[in-house]
N, C-alpha and C. Protein backbone atom coordinates (compact mmCIF):
# COMPACT_ATOMS: atom_id res chain seq x y z
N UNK A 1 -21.38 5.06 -24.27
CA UNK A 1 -20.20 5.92 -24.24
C UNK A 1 -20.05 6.52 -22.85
N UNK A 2 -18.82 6.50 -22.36
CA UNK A 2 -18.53 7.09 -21.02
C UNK A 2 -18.25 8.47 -21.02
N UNK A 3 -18.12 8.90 -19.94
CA UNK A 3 -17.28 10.50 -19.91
C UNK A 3 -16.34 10.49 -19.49
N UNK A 4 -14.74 10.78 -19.88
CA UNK A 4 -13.91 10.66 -19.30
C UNK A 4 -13.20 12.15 -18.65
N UNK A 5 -12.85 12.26 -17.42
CA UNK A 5 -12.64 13.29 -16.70
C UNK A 5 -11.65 13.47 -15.82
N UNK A 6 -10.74 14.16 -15.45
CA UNK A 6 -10.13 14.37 -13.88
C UNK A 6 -10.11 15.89 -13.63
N UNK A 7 -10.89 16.35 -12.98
CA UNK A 7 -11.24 17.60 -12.20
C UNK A 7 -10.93 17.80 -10.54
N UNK A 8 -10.12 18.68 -10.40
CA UNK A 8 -10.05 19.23 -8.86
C UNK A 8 -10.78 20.10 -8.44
N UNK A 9 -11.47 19.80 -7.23
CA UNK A 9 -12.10 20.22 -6.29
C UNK A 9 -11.74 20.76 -5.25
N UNK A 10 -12.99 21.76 -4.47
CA UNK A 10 -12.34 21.95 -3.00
C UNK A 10 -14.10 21.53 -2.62
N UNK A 11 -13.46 21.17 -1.28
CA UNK A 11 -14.78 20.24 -0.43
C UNK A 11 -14.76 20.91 0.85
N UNK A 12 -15.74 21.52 0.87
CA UNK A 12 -15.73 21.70 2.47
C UNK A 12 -16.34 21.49 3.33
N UNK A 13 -16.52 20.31 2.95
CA UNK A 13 -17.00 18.93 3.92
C UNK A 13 -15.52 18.24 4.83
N UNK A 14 -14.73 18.34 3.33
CA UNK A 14 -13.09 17.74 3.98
C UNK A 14 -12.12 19.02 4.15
N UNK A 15 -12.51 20.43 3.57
CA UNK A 15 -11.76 20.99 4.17
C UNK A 15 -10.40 21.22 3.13
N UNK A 16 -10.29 20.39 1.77
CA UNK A 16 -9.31 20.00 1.41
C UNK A 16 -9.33 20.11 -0.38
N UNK A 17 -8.19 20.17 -0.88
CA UNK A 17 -8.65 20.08 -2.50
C UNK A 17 -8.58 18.42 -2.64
N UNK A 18 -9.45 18.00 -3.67
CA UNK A 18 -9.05 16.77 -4.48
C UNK A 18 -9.59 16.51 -5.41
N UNK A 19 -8.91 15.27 -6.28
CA UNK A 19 -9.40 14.76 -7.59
C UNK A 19 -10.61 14.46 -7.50
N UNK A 20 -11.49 14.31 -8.45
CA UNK A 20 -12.23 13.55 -9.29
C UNK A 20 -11.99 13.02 -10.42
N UNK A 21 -12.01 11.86 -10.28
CA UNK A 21 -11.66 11.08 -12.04
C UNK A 21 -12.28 9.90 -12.19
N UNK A 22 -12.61 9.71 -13.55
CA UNK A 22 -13.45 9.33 -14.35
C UNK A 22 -13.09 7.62 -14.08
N UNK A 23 -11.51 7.21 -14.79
CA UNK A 23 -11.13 6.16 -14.44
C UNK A 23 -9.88 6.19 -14.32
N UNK A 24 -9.10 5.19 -13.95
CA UNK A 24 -7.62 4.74 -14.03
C UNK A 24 -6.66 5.25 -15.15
N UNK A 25 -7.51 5.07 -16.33
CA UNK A 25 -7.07 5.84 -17.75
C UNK A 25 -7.14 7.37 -17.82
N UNK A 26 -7.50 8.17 -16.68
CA UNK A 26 -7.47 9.37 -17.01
C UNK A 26 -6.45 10.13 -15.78
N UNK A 27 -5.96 9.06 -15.10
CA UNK A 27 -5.17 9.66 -13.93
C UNK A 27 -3.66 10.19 -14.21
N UNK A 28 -3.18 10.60 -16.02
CA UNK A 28 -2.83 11.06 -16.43
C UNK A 28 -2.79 12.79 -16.24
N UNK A 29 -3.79 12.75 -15.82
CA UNK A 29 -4.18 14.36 -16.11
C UNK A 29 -4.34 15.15 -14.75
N UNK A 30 -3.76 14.37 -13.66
CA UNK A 30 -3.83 14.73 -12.38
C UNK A 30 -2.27 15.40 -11.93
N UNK A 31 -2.31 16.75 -11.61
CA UNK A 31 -0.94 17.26 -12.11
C UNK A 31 -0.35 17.73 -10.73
N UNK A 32 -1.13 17.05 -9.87
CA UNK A 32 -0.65 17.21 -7.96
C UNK A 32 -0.43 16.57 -7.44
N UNK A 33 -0.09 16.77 -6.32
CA UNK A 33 -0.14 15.57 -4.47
C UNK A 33 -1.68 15.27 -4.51
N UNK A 34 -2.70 16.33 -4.55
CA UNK A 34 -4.08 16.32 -4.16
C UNK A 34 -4.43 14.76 -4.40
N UNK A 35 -4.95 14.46 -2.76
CA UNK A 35 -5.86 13.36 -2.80
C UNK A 35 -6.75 12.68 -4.41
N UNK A 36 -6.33 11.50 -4.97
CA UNK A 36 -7.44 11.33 -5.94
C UNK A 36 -8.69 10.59 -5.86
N UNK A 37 -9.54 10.45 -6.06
CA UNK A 37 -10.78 9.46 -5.66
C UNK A 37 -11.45 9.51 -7.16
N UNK A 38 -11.13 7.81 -7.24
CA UNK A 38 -11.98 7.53 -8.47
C UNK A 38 -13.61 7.49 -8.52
N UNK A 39 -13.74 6.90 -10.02
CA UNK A 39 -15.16 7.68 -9.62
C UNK A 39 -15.84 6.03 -8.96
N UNK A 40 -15.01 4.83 -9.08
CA UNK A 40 -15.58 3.42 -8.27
C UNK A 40 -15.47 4.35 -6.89
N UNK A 41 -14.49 4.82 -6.39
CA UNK A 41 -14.34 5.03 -5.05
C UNK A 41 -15.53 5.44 -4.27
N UNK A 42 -15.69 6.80 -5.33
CA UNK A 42 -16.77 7.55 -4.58
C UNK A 42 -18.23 6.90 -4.13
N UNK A 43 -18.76 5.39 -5.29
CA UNK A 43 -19.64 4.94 -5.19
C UNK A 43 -19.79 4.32 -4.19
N UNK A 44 -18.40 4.05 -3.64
CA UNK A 44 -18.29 2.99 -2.06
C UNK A 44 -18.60 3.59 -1.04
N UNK A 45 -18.13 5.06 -1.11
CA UNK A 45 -18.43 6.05 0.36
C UNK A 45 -19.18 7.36 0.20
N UNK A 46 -20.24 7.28 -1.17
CA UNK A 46 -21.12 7.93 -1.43
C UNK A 46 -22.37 8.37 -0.35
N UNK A 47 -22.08 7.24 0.49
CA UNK A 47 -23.69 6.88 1.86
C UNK A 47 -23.01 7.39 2.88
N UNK A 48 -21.71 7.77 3.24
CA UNK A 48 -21.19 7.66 4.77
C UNK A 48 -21.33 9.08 5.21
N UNK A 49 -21.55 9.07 6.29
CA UNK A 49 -21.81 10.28 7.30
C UNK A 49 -20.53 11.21 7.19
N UNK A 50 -20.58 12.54 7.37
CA UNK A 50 -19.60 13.45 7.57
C UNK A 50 -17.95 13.08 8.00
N UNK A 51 -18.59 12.31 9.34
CA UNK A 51 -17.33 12.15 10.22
C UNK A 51 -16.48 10.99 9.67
N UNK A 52 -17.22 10.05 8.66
CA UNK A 52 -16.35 8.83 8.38
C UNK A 52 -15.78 8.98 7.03
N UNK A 53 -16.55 10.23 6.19
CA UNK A 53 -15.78 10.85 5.58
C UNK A 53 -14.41 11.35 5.48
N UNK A 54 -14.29 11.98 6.40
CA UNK A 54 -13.12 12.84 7.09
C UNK A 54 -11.91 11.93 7.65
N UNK A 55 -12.53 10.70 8.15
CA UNK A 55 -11.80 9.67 8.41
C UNK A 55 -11.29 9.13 7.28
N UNK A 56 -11.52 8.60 6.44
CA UNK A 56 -11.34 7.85 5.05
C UNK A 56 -10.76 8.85 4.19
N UNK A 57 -10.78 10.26 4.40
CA UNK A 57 -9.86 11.09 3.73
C UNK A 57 -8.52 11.32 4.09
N UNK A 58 -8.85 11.63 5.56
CA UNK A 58 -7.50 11.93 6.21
C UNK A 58 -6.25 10.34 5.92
N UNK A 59 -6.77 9.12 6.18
CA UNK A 59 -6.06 8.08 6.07
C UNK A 59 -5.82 8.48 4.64
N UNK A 60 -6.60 8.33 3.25
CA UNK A 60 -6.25 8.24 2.07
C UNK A 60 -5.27 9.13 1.66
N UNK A 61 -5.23 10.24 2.39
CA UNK A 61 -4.46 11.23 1.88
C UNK A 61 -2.84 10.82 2.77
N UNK A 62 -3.00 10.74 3.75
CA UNK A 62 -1.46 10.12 4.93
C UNK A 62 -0.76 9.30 4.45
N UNK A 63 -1.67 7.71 4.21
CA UNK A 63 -1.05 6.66 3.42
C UNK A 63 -0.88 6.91 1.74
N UNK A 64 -1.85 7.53 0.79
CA UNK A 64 -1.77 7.72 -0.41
C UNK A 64 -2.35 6.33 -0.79
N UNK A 65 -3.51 6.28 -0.50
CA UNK A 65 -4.31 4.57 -0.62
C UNK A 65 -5.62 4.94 -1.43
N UNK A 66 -6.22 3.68 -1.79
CA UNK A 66 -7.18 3.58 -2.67
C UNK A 66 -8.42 2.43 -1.76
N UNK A 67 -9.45 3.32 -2.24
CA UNK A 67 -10.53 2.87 -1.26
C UNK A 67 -10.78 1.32 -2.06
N UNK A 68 -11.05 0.20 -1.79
CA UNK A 68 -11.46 -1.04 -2.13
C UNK A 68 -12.99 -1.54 -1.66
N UNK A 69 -13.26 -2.35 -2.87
CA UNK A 69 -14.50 -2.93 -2.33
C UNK A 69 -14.30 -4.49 -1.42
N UNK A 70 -14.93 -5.00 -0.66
CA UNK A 70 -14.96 -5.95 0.17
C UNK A 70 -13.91 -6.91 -0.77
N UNK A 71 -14.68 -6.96 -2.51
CA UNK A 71 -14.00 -8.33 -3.25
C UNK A 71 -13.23 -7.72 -3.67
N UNK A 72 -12.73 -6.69 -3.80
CA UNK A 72 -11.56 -5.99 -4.06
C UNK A 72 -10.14 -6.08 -3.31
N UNK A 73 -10.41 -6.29 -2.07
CA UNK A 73 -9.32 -5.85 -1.09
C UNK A 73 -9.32 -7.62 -0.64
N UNK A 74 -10.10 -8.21 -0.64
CA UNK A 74 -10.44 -10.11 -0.51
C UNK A 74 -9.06 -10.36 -1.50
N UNK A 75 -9.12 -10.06 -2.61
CA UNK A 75 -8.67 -10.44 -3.86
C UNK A 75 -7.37 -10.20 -3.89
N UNK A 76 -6.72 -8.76 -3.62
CA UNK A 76 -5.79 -8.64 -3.20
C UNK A 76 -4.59 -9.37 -2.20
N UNK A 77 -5.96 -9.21 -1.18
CA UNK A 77 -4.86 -9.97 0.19
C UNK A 77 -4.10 -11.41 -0.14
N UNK A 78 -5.43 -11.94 -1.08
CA UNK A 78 -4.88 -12.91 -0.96
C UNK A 78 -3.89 -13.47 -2.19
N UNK A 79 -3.59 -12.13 -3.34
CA UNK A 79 -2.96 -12.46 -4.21
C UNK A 79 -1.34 -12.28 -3.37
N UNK A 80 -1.27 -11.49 -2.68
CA UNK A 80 -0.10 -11.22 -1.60
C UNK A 80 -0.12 -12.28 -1.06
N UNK A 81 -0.94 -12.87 -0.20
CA UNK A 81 -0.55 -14.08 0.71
C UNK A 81 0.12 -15.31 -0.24
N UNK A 82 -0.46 -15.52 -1.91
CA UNK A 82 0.25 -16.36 -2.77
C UNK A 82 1.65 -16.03 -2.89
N UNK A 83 2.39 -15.45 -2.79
CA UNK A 83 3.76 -14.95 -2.97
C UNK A 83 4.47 -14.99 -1.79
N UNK A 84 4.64 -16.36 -1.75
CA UNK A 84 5.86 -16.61 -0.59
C UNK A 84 6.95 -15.20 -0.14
N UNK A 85 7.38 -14.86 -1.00
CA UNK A 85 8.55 -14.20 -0.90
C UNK A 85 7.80 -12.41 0.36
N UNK A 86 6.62 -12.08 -0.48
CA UNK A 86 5.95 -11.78 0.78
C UNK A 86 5.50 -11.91 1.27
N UNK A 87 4.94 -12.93 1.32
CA UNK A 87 4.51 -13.78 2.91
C UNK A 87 5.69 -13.96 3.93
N UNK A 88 6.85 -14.10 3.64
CA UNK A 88 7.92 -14.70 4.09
C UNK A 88 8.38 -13.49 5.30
N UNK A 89 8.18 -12.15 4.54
CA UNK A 89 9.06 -11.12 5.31
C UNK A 89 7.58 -9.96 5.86
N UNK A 90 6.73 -10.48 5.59
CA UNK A 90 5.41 -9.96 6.30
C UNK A 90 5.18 -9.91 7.20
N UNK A 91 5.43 -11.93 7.24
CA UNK A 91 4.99 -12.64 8.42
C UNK A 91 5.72 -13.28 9.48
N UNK A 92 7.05 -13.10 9.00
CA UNK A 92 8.25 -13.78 9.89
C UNK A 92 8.26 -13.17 11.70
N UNK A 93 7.82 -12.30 11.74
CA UNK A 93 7.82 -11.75 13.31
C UNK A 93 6.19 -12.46 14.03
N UNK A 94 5.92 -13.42 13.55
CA UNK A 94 4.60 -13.64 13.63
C UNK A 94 5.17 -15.07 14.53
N UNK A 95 6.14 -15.78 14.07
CA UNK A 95 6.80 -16.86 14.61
C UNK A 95 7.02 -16.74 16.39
N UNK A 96 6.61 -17.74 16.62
CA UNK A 96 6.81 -17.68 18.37
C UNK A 96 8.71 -18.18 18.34
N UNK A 97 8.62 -17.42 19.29
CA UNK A 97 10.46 -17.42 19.50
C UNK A 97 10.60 -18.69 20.36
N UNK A 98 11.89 -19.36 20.54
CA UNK A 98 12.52 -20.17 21.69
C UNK A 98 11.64 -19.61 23.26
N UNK A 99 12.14 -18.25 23.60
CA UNK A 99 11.34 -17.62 24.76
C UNK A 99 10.20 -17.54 24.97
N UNK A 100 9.30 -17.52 23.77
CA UNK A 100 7.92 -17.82 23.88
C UNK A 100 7.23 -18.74 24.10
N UNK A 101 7.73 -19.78 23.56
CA UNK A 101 7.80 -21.59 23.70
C UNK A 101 8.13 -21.92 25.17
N UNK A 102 9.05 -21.58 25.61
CA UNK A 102 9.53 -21.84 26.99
C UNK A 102 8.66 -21.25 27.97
N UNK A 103 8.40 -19.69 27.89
CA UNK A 103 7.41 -18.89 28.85
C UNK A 103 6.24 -19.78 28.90
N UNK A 104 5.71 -20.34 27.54
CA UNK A 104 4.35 -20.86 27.72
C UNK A 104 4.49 -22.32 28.13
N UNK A 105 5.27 -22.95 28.40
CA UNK A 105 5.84 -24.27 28.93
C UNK A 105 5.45 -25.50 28.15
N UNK A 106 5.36 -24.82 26.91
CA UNK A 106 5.64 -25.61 25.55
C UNK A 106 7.17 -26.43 25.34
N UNK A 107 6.96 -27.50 25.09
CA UNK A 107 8.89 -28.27 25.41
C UNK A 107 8.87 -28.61 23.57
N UNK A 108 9.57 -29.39 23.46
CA UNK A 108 9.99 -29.55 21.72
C UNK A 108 9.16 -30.59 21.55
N UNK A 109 8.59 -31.90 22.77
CA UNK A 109 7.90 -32.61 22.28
C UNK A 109 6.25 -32.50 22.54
N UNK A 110 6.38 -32.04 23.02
CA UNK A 110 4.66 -32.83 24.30
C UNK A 110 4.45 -31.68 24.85
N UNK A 111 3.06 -31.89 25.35
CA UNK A 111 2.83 -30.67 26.51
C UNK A 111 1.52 -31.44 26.98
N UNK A 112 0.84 -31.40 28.16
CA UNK A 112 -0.20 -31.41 28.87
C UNK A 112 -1.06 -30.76 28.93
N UNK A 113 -2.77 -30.99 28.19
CA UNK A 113 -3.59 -30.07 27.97
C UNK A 113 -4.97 -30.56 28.77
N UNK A 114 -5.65 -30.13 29.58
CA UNK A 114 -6.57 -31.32 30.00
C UNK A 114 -6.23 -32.51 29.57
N UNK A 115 -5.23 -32.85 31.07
CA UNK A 115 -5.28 -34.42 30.70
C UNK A 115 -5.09 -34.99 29.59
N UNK A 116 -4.79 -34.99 28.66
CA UNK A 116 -4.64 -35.15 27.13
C UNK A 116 -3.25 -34.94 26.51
N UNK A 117 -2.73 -35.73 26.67
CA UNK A 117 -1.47 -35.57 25.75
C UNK A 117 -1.46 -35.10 24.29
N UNK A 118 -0.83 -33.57 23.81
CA UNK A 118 -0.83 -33.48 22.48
C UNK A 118 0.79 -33.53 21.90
N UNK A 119 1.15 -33.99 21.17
CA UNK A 119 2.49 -33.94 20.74
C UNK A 119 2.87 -32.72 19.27
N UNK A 120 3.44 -32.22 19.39
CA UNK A 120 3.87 -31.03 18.66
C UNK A 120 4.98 -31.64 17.80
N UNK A 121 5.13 -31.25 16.62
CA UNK A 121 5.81 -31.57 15.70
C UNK A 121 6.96 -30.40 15.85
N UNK A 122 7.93 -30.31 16.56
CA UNK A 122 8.86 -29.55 16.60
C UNK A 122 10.30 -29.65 15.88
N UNK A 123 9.82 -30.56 14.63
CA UNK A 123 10.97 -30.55 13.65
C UNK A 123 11.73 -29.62 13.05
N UNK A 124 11.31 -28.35 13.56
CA UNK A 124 11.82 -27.14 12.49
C UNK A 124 12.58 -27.22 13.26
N UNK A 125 14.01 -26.79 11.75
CA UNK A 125 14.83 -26.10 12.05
C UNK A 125 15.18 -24.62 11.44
N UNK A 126 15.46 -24.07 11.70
CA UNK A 126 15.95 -22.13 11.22
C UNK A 126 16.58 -22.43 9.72
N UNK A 127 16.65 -23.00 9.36
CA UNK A 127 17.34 -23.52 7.90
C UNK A 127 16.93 -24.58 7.05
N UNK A 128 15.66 -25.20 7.46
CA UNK A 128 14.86 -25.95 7.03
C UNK A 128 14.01 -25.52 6.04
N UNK A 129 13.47 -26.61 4.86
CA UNK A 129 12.51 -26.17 4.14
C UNK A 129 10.94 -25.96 4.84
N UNK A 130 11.08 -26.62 5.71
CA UNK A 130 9.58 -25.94 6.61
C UNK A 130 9.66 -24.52 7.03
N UNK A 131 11.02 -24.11 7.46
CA UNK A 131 10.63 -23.25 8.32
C UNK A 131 11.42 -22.08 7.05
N UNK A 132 10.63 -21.61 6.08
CA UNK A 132 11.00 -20.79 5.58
C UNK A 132 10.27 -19.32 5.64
N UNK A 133 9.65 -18.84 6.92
CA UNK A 133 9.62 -17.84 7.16
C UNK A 133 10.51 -17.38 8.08
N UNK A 134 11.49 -17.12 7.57
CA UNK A 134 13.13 -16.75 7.81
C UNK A 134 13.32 -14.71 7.76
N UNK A 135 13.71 -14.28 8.27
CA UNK A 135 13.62 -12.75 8.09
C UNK A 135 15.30 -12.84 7.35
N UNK A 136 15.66 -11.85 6.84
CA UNK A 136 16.60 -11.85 5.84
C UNK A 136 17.67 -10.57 5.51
């Protein structure tokens, strides 16, 4: 049997009020802005020094974020990266422009790399099914 809980605190370690809660199912009972930290959270940054404390609060509280474990935040990213639609508008400024291509003396076919001819597949077009990281 578990204990289920959400209690506010003041820490003055952080200087600050915040939650404690039990789990996800009890974040019902949290009746503020105040920072929440589950009780997985706390087990992640239970070891960290003062100052990285303070760090990991101040962000959690700015952004309104949730601390992740390594396979936690793995898992995530990459359930996002499956979803074209945000991948699409994530990553679209990520695309080298016409000017960038040209500055780097990249041409549409070929370029010269040590001696070595590599040929670039410069089939995209802006309206193509390849090139559907399109901004919108």
């Amino acid at each position: 049997m578990s204990i289920s809980f959400a209690h506010k605190i003041y820490s003055r370690i952080l200087n600050d009020e915040l939650w404690i809660v039990s789990g996800e199912n009890n974040l019902i009972n949290v009746t503020d802005d105040a920072p929440v930290y589950l009780m997985k959270e706390i087990e992640l940054i239970e070891n960290e020094n003062e100052k990285t404390l303070k760090l990991i609060h101040k962000l959690k509280k700015k952004f309104k974020g949730e601390i992740l474990s390594e396979s936690e935040a793995s898992l995530r990213l990459s359930k996002r990266l499956v979803n074209p639609n945000r991948a699409r508008n994530r990553y679209a400024k990520l695309l080298p422009t016409k000017e960038f291509i040209e500055m780097t003396n990249i041409n549409n076919n070929s370029y010269q790399n040590n001696n070595a001819k590599t040929h670039l597949q410069s089939n995209l077009k802006p309206d193509s099914d390849q090139m559907s990281l399109k901004l919108r």
